[in-house]
C-alpha atoms as a PDB file:
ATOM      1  CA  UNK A   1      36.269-164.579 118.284  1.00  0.00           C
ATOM      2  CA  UNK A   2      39.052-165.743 116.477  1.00  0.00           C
ATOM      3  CA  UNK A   3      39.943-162.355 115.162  1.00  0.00           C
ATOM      4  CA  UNK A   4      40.263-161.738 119.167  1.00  0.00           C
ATOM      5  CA  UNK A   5      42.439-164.219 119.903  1.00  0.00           C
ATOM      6  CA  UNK A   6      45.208-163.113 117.147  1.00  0.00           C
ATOM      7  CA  UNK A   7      45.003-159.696 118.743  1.00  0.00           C
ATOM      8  CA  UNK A   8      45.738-160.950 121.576  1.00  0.00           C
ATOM      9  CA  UNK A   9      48.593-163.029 120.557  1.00  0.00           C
ATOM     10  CA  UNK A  10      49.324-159.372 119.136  1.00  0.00           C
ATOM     11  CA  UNK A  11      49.414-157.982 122.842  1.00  0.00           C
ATOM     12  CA  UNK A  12      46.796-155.755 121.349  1.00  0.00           C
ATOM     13  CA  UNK A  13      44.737-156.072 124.282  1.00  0.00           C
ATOM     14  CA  UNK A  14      42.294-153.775 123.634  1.00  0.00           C
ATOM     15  CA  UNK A  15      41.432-154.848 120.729  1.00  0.00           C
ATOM     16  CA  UNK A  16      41.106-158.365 121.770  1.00  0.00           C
ATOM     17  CA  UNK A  17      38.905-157.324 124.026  1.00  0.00           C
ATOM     18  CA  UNK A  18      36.585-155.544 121.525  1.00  0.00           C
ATOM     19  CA  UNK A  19      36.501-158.770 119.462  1.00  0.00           C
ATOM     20  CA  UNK A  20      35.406-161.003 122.719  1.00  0.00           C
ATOM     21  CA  UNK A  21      32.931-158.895 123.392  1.00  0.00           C
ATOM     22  CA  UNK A  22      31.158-158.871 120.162  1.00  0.00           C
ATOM     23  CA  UNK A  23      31.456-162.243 119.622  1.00  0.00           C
ATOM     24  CA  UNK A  24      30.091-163.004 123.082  1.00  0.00           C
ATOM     25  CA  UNK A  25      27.026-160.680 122.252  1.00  0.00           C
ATOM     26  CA  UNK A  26      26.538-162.863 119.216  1.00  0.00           C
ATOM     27  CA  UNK A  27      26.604-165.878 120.809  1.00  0.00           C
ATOM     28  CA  UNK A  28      24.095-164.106 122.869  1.00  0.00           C
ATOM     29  CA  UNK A  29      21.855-163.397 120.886  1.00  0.00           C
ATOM     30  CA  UNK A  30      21.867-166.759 118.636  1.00  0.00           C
ATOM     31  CA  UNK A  31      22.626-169.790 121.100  1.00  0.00           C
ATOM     32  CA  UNK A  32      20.882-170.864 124.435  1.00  0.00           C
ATOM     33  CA  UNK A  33      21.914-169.123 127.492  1.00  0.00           C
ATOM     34  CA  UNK A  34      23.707-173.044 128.428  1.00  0.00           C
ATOM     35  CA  UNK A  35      25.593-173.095 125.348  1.00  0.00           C
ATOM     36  CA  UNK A  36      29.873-174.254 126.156  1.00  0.00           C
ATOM     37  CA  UNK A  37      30.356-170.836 124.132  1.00  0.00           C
ATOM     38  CA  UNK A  38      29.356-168.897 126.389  1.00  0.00           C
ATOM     39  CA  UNK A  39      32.633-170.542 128.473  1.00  0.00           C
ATOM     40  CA  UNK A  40      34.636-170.387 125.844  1.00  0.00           C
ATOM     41  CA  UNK A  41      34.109-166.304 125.878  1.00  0.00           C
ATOM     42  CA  UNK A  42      34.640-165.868 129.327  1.00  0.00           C
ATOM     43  CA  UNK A  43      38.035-168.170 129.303  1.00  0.00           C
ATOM     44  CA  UNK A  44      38.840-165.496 126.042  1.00  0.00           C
ATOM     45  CA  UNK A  45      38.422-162.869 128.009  1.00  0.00           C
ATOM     46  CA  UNK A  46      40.009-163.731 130.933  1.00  0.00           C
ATOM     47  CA  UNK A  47      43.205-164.278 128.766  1.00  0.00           C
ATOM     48  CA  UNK A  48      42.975-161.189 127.800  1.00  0.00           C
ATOM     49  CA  UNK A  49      43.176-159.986 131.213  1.00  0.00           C
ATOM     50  CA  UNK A  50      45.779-161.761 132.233  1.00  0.00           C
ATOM     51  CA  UNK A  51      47.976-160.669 129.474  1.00  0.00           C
ATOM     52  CA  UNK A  52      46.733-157.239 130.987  1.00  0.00           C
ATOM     53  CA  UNK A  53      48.127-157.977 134.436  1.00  0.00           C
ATOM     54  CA  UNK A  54      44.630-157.826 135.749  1.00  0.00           C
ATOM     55  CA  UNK A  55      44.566-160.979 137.299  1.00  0.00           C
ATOM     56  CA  UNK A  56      41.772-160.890 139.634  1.00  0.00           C
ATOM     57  CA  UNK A  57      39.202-159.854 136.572  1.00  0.00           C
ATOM     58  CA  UNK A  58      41.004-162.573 134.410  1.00  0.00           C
ATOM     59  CA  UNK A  59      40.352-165.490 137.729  1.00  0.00           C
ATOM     60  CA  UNK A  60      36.888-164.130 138.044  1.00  0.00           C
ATOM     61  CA  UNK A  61      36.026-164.491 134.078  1.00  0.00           C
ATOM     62  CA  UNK A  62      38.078-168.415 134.447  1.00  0.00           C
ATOM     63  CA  UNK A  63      35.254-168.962 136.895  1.00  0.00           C
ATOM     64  CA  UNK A  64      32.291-167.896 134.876  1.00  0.00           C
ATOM     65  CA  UNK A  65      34.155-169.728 132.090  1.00  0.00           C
ATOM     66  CA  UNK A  66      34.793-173.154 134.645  1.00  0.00           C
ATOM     67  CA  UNK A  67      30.474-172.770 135.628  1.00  0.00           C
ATOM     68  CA  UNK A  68      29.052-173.032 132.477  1.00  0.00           C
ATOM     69  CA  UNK A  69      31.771-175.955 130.875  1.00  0.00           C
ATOM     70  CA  UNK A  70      31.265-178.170 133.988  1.00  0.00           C
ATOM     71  CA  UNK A  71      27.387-177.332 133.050  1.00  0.00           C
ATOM     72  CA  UNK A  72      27.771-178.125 129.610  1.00  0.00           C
ATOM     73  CA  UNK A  73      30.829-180.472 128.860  1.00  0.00           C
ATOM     74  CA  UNK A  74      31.499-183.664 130.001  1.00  0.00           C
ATOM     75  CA  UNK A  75      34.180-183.330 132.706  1.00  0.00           C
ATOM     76  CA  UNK A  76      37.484-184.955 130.423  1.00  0.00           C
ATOM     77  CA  UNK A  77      36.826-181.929 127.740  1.00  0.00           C
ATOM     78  CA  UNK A  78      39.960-180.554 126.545  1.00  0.00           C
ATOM     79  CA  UNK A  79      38.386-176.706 126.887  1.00  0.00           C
ATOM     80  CA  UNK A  80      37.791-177.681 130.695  1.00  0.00           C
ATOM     81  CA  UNK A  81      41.932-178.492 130.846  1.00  0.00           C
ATOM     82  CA  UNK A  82      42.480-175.399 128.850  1.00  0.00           C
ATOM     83  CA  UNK A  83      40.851-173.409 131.140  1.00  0.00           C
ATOM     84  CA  UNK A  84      42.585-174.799 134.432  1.00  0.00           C
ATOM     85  CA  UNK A  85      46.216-174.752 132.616  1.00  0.00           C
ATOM     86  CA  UNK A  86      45.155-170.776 132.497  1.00  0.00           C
ATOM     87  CA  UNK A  87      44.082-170.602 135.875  1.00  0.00           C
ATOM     88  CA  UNK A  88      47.154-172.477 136.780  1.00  0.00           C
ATOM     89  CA  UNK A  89      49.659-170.106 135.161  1.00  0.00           C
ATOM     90  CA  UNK A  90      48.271-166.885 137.235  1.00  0.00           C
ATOM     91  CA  UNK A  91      49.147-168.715 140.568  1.00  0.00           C
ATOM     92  CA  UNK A  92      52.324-169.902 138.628  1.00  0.00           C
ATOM     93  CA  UNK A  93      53.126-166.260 138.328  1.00  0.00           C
END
């Protein structure tokens, strides 16, 4: 995960992405299907997009990310405000 998120301060995107992935099949196959990972993955990977240019894939991945932290962190959570500031910046665009 974290190796991701240098690449993609890199703007090696592809890259980035590889790292997500593999870190969300990890998480997959070591936490419970509710763990806030799981959004934490799908907010990763929706930055990725976005530094892509794809922003409807990187909205629809902020979504899956926004479902499971407003299933598994309490609403004030600084990942939820993350996540929105992210959201925020494609329409900001």
């Amino acid at each position: 995960n974290n190796i991701g998120v240098v690449c993609r301060a890199q703007q090696k995107y592809s890259e980035a992405l590889d790292y997500h992935q593999k870190a969300f099949a990890i998480r997959k196959r070591h936490l419970p299907s509710d763990h806030f990972r799981f959004g934490t993955s799908y907010n990763n990977m929706g930055e990725v997009y976005q530094g892509l240019g794809q922003y409807d894939v990187a909205l629809k991945y902020y979504e899956l990310a926004l479902e499971v932290y407003q299933q598994s962190l309490p609403p004030q959570h600084v990942d939820i405000a993350i996540l929105l500031v992210n959201k925020g910046l494609i329409y900001e665009g």
